[in-house]
PDB file of N, CA and C in Angstrom:
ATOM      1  N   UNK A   1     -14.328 -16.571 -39.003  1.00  0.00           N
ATOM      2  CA  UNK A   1     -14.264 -15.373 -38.185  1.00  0.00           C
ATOM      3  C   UNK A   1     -13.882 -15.781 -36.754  1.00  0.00           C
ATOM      4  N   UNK A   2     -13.296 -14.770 -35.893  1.00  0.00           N
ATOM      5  CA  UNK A   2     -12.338 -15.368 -34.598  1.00  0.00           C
ATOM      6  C   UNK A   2     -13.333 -14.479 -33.904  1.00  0.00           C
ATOM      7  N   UNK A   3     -13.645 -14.957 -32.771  1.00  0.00           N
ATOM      8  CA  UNK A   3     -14.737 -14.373 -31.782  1.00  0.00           C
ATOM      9  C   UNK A   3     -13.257 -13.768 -31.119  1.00  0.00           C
ATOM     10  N   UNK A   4     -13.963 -12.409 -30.500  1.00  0.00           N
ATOM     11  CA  UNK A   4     -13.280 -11.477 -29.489  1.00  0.00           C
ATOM     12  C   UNK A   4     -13.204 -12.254 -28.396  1.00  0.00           C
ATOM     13  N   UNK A   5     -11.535 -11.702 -27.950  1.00  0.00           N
ATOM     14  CA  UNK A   5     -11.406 -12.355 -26.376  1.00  0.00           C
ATOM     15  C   UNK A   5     -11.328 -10.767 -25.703  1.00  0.00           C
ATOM     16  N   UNK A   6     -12.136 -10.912 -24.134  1.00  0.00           N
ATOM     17  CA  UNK A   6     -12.234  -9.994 -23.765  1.00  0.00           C
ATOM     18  C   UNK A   6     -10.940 -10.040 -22.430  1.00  0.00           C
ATOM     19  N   UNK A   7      -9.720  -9.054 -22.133  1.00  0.00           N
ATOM     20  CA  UNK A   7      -8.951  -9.096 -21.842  1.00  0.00           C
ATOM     21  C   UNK A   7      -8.769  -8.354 -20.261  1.00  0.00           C
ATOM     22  N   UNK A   8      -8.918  -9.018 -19.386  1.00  0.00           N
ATOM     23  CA  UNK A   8      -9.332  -7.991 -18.094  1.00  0.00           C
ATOM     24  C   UNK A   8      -8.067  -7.857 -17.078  1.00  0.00           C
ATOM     25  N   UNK A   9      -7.579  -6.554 -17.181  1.00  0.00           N
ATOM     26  CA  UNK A   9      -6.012  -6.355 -16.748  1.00  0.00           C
ATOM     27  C   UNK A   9      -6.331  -6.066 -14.978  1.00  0.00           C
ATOM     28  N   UNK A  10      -5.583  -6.499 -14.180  1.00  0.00           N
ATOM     29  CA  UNK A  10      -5.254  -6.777 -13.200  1.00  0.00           C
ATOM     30  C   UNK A  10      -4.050  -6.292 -12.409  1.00  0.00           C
ATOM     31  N   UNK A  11      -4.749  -5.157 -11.070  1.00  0.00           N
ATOM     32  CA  UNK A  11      -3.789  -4.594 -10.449  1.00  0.00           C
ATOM     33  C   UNK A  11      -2.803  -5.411 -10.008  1.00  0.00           C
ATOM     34  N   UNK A  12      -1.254  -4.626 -10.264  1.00  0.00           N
ATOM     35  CA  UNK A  12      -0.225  -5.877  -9.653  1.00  0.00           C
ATOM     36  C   UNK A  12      -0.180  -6.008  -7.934  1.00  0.00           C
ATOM     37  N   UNK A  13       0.026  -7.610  -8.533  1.00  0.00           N
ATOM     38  CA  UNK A  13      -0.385  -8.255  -6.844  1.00  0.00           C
ATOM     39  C   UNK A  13       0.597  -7.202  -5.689  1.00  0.00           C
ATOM     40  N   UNK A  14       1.627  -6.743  -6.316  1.00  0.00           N
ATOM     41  CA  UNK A  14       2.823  -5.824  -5.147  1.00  0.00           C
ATOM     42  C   UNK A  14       1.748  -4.623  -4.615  1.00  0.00           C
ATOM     43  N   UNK A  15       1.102  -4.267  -5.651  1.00  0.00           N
ATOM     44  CA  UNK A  15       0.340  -2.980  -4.986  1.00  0.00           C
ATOM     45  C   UNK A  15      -1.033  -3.379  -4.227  1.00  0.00           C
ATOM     46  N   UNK A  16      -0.953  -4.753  -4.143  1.00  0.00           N
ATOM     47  CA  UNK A  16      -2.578  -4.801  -3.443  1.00  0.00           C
ATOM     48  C   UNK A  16      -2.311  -5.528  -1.997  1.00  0.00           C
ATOM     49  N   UNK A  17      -1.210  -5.360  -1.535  1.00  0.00           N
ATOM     50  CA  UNK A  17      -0.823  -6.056  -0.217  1.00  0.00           C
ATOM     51  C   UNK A  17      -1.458  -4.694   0.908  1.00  0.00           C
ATOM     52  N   UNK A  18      -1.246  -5.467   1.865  1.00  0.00           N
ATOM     53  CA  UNK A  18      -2.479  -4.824   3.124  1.00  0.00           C
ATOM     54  C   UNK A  18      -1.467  -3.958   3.332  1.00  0.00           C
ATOM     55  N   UNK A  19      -1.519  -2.777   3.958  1.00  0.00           N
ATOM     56  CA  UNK A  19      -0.611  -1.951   4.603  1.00  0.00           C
ATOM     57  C   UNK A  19      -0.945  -2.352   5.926  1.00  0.00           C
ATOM     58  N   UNK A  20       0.231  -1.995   6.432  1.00  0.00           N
ATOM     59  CA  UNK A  20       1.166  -2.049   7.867  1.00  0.00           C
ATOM     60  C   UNK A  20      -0.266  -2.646   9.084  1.00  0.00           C
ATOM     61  N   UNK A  21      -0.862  -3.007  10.032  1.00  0.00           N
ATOM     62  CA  UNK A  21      -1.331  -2.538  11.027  1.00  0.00           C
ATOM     63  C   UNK A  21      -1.126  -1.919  11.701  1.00  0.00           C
ATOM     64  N   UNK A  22      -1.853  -1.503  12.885  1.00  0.00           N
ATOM     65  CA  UNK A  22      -1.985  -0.483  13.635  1.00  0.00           C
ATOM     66  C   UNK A  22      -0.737  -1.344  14.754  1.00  0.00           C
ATOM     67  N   UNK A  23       0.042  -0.508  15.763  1.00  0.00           N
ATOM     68  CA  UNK A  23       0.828  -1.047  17.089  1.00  0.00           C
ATOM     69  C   UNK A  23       0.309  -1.250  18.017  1.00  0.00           C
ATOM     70  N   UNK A  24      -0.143  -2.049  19.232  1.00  0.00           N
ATOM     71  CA  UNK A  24      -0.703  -1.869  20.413  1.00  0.00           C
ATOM     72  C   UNK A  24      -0.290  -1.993  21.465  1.00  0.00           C
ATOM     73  N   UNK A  25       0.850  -2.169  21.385  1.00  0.00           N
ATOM     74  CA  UNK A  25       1.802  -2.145  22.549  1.00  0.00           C
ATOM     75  C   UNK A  25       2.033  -0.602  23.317  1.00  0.00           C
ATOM     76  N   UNK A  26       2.139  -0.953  24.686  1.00  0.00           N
ATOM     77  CA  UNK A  26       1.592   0.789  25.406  1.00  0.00           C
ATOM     78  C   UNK A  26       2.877   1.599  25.533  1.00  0.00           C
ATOM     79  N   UNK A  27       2.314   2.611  25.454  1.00  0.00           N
ATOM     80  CA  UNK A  27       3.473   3.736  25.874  1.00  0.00           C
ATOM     81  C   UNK A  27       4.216   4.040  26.908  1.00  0.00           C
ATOM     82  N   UNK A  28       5.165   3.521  27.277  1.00  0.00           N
ATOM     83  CA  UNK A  28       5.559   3.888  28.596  1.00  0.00           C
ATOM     84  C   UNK A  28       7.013   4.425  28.922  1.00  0.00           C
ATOM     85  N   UNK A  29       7.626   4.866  27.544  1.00  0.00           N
ATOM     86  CA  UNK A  29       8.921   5.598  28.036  1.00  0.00           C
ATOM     87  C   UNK A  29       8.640   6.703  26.765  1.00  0.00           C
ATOM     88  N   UNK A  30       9.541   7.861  26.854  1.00  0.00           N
ATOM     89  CA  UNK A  30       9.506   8.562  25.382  1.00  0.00           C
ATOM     90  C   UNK A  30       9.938   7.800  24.221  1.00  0.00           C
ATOM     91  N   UNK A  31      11.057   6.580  24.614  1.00  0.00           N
ATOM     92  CA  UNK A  31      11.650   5.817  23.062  1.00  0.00           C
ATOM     93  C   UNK A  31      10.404   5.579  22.805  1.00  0.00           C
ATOM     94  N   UNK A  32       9.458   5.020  23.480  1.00  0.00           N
ATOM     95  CA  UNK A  32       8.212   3.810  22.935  1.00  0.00           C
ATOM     96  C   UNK A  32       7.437   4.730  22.439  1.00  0.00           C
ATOM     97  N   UNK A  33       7.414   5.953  22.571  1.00  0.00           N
ATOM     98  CA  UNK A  33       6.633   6.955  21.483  1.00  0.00           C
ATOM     99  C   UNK A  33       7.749   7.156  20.151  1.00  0.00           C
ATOM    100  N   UNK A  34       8.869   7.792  20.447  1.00  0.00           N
ATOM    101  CA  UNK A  34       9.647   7.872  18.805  1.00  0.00           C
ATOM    102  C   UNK A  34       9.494   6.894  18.396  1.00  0.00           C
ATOM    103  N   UNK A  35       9.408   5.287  18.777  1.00  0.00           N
ATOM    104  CA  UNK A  35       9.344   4.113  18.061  1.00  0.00           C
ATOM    105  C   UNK A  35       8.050   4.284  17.680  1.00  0.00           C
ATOM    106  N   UNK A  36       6.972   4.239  18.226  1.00  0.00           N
ATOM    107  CA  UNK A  36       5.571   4.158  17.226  1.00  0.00           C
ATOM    108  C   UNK A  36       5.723   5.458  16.180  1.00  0.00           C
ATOM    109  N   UNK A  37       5.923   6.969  16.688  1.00  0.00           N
ATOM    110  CA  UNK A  37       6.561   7.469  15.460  1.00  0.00           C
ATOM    111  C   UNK A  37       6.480   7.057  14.490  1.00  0.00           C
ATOM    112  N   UNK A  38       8.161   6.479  14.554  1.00  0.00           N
ATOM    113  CA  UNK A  38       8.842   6.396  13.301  1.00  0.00           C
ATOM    114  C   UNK A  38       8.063   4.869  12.548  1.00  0.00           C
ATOM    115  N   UNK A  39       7.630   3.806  13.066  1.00  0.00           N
ATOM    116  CA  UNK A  39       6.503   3.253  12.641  1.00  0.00           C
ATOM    117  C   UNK A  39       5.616   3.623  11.803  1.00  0.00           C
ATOM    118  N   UNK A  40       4.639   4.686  12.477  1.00  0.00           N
ATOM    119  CA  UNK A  40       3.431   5.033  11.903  1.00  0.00           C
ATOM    120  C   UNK A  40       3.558   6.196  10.847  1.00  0.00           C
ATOM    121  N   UNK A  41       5.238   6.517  10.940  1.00  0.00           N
ATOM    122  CA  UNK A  41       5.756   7.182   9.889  1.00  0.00           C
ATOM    123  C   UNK A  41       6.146   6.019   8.233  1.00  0.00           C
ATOM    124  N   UNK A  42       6.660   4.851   8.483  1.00  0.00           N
ATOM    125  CA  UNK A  42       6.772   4.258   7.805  1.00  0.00           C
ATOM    126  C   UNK A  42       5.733   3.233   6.948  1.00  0.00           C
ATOM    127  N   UNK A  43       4.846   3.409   7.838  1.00  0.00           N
ATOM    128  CA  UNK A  43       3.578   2.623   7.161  1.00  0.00           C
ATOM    129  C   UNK A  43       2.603   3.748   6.510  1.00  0.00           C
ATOM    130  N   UNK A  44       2.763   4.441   6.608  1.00  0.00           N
ATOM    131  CA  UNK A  44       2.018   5.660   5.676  1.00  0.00           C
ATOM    132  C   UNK A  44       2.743   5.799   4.548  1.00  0.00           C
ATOM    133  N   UNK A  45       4.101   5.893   4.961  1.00  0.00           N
ATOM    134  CA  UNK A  45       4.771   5.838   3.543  1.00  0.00           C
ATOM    135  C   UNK A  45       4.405   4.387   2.529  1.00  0.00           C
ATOM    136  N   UNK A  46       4.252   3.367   3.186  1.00  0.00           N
ATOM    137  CA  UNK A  46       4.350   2.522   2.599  1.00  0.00           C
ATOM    138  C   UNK A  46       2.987   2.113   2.067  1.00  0.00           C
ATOM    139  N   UNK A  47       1.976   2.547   3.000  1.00  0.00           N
ATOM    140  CA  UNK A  47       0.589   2.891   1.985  1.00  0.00           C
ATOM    141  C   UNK A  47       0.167   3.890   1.150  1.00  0.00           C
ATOM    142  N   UNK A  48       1.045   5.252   1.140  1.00  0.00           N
ATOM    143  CA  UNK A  48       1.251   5.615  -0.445  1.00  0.00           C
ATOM    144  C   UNK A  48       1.853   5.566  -1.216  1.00  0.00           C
ATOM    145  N   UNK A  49       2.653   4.622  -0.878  1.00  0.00           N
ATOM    146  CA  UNK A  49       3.346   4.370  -2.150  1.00  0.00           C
ATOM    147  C   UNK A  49       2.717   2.976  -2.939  1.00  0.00           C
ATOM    148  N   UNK A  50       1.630   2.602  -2.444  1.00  0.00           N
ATOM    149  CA  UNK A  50       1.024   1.820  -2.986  1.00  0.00           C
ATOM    150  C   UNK A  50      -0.310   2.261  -4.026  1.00  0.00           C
ATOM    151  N   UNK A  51      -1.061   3.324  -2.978  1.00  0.00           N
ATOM    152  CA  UNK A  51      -1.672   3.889  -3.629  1.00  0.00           C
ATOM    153  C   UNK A  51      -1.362   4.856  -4.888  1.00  0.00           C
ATOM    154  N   UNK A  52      -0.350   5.407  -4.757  1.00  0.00           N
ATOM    155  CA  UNK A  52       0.810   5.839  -5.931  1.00  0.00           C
ATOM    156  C   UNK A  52       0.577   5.226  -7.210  1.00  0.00           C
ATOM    157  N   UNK A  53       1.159   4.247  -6.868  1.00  0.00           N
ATOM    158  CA  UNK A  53       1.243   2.957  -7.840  1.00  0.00           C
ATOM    159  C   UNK A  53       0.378   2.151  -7.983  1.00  0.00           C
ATOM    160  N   UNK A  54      -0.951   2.445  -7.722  1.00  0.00           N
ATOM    161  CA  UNK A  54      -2.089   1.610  -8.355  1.00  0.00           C
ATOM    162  C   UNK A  54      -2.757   3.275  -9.085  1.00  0.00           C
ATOM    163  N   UNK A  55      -2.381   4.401  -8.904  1.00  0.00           N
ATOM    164  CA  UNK A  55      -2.747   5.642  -9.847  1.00  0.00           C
ATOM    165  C   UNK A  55      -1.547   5.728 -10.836  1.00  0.00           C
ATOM    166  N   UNK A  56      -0.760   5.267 -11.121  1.00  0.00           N
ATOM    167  CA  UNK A  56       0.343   5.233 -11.690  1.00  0.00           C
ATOM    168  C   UNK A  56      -0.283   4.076 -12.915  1.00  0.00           C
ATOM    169  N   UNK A  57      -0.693   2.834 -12.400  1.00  0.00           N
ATOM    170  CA  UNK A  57      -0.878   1.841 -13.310  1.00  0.00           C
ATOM    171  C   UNK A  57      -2.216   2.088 -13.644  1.00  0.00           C
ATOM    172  N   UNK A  58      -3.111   2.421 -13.365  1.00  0.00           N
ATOM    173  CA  UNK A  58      -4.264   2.982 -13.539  1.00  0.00           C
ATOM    174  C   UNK A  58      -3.939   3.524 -15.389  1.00  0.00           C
ATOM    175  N   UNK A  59      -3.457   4.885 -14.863  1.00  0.00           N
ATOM    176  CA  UNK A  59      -2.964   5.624 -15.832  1.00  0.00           C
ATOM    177  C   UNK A  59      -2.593   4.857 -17.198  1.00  0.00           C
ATOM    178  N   UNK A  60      -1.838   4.124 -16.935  1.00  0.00           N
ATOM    179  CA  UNK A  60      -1.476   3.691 -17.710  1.00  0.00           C
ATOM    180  C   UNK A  60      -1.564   2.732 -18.981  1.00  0.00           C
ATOM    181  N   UNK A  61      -2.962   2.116 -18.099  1.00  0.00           N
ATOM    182  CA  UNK A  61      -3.701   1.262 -18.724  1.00  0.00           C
ATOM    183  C   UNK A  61      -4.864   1.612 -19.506  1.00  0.00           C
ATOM    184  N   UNK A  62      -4.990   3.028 -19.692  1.00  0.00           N
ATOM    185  CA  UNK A  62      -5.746   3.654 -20.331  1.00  0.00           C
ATOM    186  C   UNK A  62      -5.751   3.697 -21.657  1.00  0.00           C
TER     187      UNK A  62
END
């Protein structure tokens, strides 16, 4: 008789990377605001699309 192997699946390493930090560099013209903007626009995207995809693989592994 073959003893059970117990098989423990593992979020992919792409979806478990840190999202973006925060900017701290100061504000001092209007660009340096559209630039944090479009920044703090892109790191949101890029932390749900992680979270996305760890409910995506979630799912899936069901």
């Amino acid at each position: 008789m073959t003893a059970p192997t117990v098989v423990r699946e593992q979020v992919p390493a792409v979806l478990l990377r840190p999202c973006p930090g925060k900017q701290r560099k100061p504000l001092v013209t209007t660009a340096d605001i559209v630039n944090r903007l479009t920044y703090t626009e892109v790191a949101l995207a890029t932390c749900s699309a992680q979270v996305e995809g760890i409910r995506q693989w979630s799912e899936g592994a069901k």
